[in-house]
N, C-alpha and C. Protein backbone atom coordinates (compact mmCIF):
# COMPACT_ATOMS: atom_id res chain seq x y z
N UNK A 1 99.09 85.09 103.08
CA UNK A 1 98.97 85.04 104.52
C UNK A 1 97.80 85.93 104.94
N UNK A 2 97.23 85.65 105.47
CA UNK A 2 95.64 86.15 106.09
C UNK A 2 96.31 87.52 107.08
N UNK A 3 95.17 88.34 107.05
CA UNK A 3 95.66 89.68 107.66
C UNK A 3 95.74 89.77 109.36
N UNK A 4 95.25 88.44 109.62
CA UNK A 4 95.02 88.84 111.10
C UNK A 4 96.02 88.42 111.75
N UNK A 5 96.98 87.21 111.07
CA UNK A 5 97.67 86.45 111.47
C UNK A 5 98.99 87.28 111.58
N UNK A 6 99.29 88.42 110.51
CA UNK A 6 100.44 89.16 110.76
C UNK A 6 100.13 90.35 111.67
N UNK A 7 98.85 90.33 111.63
CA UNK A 7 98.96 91.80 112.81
C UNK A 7 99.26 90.82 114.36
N UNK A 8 98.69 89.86 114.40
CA UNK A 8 98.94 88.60 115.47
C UNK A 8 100.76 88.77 115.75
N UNK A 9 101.54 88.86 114.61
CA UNK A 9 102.39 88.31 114.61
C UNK A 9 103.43 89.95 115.27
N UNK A 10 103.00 91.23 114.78
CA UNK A 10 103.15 92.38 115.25
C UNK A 10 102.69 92.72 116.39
N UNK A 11 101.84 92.15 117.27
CA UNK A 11 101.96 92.30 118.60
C UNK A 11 102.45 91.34 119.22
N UNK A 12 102.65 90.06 118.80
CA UNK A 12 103.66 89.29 119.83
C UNK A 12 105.09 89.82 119.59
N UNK A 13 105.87 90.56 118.75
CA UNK A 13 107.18 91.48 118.44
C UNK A 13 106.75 92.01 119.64
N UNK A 14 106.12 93.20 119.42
CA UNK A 14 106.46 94.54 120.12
C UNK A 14 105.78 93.92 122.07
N UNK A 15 105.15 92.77 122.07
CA UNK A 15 105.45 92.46 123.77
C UNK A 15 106.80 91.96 124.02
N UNK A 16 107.28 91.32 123.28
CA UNK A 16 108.73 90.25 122.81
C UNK A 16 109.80 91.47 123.68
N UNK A 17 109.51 92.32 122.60
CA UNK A 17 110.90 93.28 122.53
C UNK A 17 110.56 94.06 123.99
N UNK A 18 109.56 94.62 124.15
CA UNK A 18 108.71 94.91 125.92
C UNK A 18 109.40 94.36 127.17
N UNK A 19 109.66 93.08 126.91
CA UNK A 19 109.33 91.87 128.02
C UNK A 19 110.83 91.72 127.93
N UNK A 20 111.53 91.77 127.03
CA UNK A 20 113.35 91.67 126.80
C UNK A 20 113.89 92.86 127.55
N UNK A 21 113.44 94.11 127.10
CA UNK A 21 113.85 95.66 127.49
C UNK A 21 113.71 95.27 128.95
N UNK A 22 112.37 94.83 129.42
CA UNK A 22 112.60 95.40 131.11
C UNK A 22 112.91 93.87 131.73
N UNK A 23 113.48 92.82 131.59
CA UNK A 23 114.11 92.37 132.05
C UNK A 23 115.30 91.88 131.83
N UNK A 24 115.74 91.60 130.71
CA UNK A 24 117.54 91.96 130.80
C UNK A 24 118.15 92.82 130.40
N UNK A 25 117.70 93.79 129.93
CA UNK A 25 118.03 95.11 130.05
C UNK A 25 117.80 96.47 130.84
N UNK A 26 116.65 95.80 131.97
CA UNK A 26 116.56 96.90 132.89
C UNK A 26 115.99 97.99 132.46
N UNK A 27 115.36 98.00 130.97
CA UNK A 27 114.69 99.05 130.66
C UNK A 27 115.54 100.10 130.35
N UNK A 28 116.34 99.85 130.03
CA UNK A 28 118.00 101.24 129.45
C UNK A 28 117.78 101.13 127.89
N UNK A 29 117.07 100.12 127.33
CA UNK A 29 116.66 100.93 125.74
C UNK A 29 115.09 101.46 125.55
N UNK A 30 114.10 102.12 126.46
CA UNK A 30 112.91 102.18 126.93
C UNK A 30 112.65 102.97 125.07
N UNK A 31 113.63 104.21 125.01
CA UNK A 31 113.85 104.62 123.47
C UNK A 31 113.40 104.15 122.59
N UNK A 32 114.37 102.93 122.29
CA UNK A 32 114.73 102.44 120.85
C UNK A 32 113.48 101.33 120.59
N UNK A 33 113.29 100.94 122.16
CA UNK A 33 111.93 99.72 121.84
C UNK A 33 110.67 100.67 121.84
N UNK A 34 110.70 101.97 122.31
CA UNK A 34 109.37 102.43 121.87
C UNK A 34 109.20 102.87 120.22
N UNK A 35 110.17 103.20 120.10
CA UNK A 35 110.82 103.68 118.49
C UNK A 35 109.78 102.44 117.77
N UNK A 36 110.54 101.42 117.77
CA UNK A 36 110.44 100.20 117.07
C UNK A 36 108.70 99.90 117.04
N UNK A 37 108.89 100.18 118.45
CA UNK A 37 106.86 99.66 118.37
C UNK A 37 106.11 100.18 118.03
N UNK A 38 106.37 101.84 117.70
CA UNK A 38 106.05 102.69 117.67
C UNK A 38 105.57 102.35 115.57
N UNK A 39 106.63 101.80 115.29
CA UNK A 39 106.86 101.91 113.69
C UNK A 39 106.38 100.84 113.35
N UNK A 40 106.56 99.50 114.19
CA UNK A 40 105.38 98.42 113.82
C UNK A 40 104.05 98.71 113.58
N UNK A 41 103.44 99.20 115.17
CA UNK A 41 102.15 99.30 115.20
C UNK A 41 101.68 100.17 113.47
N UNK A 42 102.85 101.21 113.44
CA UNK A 42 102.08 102.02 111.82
C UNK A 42 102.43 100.95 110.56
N UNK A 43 102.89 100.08 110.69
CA UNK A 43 103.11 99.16 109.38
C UNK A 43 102.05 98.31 109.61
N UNK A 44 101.72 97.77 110.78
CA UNK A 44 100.24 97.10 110.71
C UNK A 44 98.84 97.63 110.09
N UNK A 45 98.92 99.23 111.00
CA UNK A 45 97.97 99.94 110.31
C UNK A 45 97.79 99.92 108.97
N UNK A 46 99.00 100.42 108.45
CA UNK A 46 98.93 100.72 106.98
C UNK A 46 98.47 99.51 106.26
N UNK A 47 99.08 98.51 106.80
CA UNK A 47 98.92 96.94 106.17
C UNK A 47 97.41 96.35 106.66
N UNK A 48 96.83 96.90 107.56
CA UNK A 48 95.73 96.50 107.73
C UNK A 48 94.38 97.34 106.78
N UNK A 49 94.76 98.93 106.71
CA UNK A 49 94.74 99.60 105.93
C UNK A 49 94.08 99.33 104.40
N UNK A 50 95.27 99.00 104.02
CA UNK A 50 95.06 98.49 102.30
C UNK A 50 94.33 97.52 101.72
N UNK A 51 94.72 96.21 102.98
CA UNK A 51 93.64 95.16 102.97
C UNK A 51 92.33 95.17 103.19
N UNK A 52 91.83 96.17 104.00
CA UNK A 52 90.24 96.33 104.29
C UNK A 52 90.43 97.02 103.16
N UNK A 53 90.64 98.09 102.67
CA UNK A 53 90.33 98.81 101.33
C UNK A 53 90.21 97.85 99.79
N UNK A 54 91.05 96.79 99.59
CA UNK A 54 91.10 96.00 98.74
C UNK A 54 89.83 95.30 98.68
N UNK A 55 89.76 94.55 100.00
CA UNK A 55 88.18 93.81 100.44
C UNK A 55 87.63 94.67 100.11
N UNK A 56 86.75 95.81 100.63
CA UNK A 56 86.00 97.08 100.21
C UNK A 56 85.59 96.74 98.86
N UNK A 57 86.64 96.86 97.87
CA UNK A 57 86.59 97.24 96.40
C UNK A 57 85.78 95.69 95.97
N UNK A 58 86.17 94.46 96.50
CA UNK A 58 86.21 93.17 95.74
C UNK A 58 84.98 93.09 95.46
């Protein structure tokens, strides 16, 4: 799977989970969805990370 397509796929999550929190939940887990996005956005990094470094090397 191509790298852009999962970081693609990590920001439509973390608007997903955004757009859920403040309207049927009123924004009462503001927490747990920043938590979450918080830990995506660094798994993208990292994953974006390794892949430019791999390319780099090739």
């Amino acid at each position: 799977m191509k790298t852009y397509i999962i970081l693609f796929i990590v920001i439509i999550a973390m608007h997903v989970m955004t757009l859920v929190n403040t309207t049927i939940f009123d924004g009462q887990w503001n927490g747990i969805v920043l938590m979450i996005s918080n830990a995506l956005f660094l798994i993208a990094a990292i994953f974006f990370g390794t892949e430019f470094r791999a390319r780099k090397k090739a």
